[in-house]
Each structure stands twice: as structure tokens, then as C-alpha cells.
N, C-alpha and C. Protein backbone atom coordinates (compact mmCIF):
# COMPACT_ATOMS: atom_id res chain seq x y z
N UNK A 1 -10.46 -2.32 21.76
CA UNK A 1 -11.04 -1.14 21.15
C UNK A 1 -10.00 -0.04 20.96
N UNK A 2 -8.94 0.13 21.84
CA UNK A 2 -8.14 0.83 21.81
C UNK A 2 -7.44 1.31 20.68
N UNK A 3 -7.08 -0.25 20.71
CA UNK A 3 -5.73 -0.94 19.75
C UNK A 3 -6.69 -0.15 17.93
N UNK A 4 -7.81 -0.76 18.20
CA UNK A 4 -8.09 0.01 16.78
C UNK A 4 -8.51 0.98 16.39
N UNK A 5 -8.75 1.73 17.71
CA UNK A 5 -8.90 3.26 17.41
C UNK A 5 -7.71 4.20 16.86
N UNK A 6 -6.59 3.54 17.63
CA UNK A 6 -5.19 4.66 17.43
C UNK A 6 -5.08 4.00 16.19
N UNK A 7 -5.11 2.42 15.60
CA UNK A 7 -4.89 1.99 13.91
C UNK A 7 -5.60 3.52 13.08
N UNK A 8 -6.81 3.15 13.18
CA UNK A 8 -7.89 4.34 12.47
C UNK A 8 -7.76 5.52 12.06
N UNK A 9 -7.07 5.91 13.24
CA UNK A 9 -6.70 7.53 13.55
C UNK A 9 -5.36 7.58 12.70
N UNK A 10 -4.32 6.70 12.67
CA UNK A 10 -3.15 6.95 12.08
C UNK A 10 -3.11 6.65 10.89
N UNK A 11 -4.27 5.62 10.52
CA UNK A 11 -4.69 5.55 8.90
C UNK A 11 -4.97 6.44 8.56
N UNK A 12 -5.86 7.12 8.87
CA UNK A 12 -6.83 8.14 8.56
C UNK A 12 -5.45 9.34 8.06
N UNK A 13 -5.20 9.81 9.50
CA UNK A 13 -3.74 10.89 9.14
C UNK A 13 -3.42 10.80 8.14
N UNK A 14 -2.56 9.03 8.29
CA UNK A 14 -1.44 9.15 7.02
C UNK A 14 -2.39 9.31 5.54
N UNK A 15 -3.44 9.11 5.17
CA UNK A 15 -4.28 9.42 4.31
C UNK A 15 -3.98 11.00 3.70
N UNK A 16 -4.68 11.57 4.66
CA UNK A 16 -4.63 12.94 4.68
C UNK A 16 -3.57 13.51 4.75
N UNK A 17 -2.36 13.25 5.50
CA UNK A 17 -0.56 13.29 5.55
C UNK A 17 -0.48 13.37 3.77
N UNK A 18 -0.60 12.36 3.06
CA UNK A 18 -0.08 11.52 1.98
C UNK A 18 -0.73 13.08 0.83
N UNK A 19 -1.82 12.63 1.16
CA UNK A 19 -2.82 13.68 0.08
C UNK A 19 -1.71 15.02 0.29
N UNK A 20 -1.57 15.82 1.12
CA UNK A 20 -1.90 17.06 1.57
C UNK A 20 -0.41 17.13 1.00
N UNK A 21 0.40 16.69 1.20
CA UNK A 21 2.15 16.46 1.04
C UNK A 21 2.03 16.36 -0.74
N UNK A 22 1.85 15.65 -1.42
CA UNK A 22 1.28 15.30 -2.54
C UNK A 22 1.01 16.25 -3.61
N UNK A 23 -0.01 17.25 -3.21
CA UNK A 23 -0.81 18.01 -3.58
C UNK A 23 0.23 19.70 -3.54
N UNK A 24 0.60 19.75 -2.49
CA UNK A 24 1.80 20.75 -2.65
C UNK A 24 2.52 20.84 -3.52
N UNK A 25 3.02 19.26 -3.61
CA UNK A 25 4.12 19.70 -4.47
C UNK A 25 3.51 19.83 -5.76
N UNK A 26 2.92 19.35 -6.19
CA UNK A 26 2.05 19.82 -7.75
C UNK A 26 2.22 21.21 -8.26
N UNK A 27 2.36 21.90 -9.34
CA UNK A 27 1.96 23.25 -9.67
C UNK A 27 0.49 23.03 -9.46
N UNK A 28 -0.26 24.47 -9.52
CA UNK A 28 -1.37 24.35 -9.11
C UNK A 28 -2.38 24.02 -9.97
N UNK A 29 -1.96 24.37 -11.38
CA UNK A 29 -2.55 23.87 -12.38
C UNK A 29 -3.13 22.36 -12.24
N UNK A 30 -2.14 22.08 -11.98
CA UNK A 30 -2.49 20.15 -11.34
C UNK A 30 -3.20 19.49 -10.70
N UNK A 31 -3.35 20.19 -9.68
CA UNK A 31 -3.81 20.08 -8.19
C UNK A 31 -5.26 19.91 -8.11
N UNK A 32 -5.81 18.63 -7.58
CA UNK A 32 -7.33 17.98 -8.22
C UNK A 32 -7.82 18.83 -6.88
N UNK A 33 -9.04 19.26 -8.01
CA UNK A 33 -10.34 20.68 -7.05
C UNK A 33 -10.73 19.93 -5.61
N UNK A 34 -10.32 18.80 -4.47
CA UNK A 34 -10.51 18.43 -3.96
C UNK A 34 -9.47 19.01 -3.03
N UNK A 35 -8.71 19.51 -3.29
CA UNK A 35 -7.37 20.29 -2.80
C UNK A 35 -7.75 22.13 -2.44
N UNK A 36 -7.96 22.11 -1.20
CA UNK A 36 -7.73 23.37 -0.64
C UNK A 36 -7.70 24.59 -1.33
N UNK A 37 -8.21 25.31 -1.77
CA UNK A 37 -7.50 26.56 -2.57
C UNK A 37 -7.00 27.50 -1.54
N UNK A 38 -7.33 27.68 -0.66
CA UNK A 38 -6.69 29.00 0.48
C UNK A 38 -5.43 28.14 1.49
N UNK A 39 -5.18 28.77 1.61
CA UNK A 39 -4.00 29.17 2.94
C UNK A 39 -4.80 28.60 3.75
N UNK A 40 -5.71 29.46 4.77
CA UNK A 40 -6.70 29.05 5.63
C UNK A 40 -6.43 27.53 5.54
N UNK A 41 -7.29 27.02 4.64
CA UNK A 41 -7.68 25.48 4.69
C UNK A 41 -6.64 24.98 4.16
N UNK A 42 -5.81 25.10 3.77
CA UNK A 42 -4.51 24.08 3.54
C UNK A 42 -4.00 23.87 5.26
N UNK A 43 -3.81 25.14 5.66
CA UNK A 43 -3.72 24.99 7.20
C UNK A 43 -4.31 24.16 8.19
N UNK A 44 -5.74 24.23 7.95
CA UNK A 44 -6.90 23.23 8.40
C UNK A 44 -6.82 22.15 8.10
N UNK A 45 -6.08 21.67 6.67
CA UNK A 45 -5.96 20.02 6.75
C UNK A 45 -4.77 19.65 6.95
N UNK A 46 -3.45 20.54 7.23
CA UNK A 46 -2.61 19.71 7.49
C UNK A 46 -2.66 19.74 9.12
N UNK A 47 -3.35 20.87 9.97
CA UNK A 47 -3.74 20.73 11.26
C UNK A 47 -4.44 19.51 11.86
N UNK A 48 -5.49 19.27 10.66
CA UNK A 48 -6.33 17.71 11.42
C UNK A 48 -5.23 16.58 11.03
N UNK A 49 -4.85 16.32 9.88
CA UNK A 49 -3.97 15.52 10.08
C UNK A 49 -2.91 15.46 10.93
N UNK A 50 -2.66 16.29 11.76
CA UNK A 50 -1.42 16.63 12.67
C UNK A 50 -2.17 16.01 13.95
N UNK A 51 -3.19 16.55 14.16
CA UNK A 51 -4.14 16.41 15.39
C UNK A 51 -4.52 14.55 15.09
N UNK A 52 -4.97 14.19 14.39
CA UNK A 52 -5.10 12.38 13.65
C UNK A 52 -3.94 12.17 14.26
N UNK A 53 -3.03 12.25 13.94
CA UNK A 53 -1.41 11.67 14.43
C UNK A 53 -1.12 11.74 15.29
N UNK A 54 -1.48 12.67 16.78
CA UNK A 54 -0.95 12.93 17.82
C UNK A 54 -1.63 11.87 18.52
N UNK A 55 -2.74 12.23 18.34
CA UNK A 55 -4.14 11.60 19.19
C UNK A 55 -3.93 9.84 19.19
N UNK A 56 -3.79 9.58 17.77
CA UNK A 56 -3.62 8.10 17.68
C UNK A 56 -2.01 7.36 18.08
N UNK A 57 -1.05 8.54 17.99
CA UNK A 57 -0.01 7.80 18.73
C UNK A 57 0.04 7.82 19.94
N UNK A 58 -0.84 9.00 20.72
CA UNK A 58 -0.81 8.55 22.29
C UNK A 58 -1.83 7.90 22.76
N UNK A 59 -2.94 7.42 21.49
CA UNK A 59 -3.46 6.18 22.14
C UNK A 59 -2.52 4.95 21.96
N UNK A 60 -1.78 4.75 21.25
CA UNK A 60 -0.59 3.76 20.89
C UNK A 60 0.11 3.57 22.18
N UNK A 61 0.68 5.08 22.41
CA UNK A 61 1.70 4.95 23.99
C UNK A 61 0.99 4.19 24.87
N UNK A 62 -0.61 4.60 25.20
CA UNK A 62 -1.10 4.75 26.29
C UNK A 62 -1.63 2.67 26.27
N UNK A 63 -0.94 1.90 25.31
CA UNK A 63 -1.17 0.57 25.28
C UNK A 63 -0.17 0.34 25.77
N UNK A 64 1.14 0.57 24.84
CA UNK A 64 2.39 0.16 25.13
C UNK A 64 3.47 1.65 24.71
N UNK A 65 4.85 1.27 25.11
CA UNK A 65 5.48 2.17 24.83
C UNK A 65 5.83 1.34 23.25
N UNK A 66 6.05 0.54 23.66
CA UNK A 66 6.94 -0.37 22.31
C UNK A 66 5.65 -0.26 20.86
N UNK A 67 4.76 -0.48 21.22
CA UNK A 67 3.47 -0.22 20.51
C UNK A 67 3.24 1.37 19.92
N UNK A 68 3.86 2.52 20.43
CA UNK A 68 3.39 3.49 20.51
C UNK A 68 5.07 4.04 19.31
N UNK A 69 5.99 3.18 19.71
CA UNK A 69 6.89 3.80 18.70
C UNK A 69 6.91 3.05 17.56
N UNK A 70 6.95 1.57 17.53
CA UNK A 70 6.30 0.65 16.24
C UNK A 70 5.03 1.52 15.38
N UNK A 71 4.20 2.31 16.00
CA UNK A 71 3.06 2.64 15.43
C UNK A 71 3.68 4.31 14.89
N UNK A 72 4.85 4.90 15.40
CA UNK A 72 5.50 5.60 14.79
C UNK A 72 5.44 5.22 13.29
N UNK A 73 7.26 4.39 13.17
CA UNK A 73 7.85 3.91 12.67
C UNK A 73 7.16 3.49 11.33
N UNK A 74 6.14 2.88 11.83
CA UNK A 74 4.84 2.39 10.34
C UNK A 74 4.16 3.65 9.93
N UNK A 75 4.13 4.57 10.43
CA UNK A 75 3.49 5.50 10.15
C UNK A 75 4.02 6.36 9.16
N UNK A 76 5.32 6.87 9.44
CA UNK A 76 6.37 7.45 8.39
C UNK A 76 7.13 6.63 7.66
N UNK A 77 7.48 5.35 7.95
CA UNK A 77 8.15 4.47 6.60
C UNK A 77 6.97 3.66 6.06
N UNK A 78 6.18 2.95 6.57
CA UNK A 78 5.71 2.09 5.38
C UNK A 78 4.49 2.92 4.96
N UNK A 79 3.59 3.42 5.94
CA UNK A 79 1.98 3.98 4.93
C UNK A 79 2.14 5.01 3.83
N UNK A 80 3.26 5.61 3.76
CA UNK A 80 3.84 6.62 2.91
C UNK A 80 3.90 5.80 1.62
N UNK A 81 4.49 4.65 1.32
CA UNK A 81 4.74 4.02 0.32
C UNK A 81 3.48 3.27 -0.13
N UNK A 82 2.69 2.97 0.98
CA UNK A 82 1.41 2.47 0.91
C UNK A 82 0.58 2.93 0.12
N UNK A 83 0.06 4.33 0.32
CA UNK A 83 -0.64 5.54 0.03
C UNK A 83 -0.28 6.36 -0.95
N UNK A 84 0.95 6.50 -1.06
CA UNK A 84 1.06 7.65 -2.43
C UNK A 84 1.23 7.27 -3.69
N UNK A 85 1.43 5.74 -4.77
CA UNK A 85 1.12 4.85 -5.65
C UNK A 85 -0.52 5.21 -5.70
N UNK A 86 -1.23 4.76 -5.03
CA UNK A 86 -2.53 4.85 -5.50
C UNK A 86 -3.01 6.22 -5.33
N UNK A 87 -2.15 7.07 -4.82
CA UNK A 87 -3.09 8.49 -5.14
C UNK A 87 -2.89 9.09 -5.85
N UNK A 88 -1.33 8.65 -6.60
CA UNK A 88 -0.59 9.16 -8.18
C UNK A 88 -1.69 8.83 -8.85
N UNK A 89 -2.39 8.06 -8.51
CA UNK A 89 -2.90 7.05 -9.99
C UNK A 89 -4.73 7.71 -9.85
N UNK A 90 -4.86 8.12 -8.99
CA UNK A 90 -6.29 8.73 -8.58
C UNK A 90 -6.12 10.43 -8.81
N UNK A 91 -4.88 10.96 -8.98
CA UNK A 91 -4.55 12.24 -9.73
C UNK A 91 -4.47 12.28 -11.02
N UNK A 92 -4.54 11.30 -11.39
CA UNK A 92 -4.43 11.15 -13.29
C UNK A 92 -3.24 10.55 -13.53
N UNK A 93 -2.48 10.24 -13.13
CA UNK A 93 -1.02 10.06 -13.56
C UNK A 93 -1.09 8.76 -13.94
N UNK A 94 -0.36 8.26 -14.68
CA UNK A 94 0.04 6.64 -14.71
C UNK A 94 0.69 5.96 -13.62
N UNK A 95 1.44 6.54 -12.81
CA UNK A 95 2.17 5.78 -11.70
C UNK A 95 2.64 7.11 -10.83
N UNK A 96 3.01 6.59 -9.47
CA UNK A 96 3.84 7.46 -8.95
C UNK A 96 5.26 7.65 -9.49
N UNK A 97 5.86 7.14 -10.62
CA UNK A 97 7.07 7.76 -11.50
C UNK A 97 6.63 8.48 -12.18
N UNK A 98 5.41 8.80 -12.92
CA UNK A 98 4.67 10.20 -13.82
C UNK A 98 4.60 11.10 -12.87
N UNK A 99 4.46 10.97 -11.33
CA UNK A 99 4.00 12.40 -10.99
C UNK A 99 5.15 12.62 -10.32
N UNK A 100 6.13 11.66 -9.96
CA UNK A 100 7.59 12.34 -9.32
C UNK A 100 7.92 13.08 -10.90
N UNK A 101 8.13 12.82 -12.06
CA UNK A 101 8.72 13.12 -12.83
C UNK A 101 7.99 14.55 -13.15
N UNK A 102 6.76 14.32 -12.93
CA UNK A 102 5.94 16.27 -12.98
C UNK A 102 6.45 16.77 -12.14
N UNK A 103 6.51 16.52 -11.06
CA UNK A 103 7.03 17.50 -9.58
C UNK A 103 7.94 17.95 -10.23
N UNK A 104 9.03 17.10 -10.21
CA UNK A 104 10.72 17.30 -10.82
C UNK A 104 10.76 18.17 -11.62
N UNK A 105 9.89 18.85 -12.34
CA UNK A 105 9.76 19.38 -14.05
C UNK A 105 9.25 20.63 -13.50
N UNK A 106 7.90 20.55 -12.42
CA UNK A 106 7.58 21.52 -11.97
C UNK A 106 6.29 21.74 -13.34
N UNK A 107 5.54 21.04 -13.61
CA UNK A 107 4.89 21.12 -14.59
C UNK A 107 3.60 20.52 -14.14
């Protein structure tokens, strides 16, 4: 039960990680109405996602140590690559090369 609670929790994060990171960089013009408009709550979701990540890597530790930094490691290199392709594409974009190339432009 453990083992898939801290999975859940660090899915979940990197979800919300992915979105929230994402969504910044956009001009705001861009930025799908599902996106925060205040300070306040931009704060509030990158806080729960912060709080998602802590929680589920020290349920990770609290299995293994080796488990707890593997569950790092996947967390910032692969779900990143996982997650932000399909949320380019759920922002309107054609791919995540249309919306690096908006960021880049600032457009």
C-alpha cells in the first residue's frame, strides 16, 4: 500500500509540477482559464505540488533509501518528459516544439 501511495502522490505532483511550470512560461494571453489568475493561487498550486512531492518521497525513504532516491531521480528526469508532450497538445499547440517555440518568441 505504501509503495503506491508515494507512486500516486509523485504522479499526482509531477502532474501539477508539469502544468504549473508550463503555464508560467506562456504569456498570459495563452495561458488556458484553468490556470490561476492571482498570485495567491499560483502560490497555492505550486505549494500543493511541493507538499505532493515531499510527502510521497518520504513515503519512498520510509520503504527504502535506494527507493526513495530512484523515486527522486524519476521524478525530475523522466515524468517531466512524460507529461509535458501531452499537455503541449491539451494547450492547443501541435507538439511540445509549437509551444517551446511560443515560449522562445514570448508570444
Amino acid at each position: 500500500m505504501l509503495p503506491t501511495l508515494s507512486a500516486l502522490l509523485l504522479f499526482l505532483a509531477a502532474l501539477l509540477h508539469s502544468f504549473s511550470f508550463m503555464c508560467r512560461k506562456l504569456p498570459a494571453g495563452r495561458r488556458p482559464r484553468l490556470y490561476p489568475g492571482s498570485g495567491g493561487a499560483r502560490v497555492l498550486l505550486d505549494l500543493t505540488w511541493l507538499l505532493l512531492f515531499l510527502t510521497g518521497a518520504w513515503l519512498a525513504l520510509q520503504i527504502s533509501t535506494t527507493l526513495g532516491i530512484l523515486a527522486a531521480v524519476v521524478y525530475f528526469v523522466v515524468l517531466p518528459f512524460v507529461f509535458q508532450p501531452p499537455m503541449a497538445r491539451m494547450m492547443g499547440f501541435a507538439s511540445l516544439r509549437a509551444y517551446l517555440e511560443t515560449v522562445d518568441r514570448g508570444q
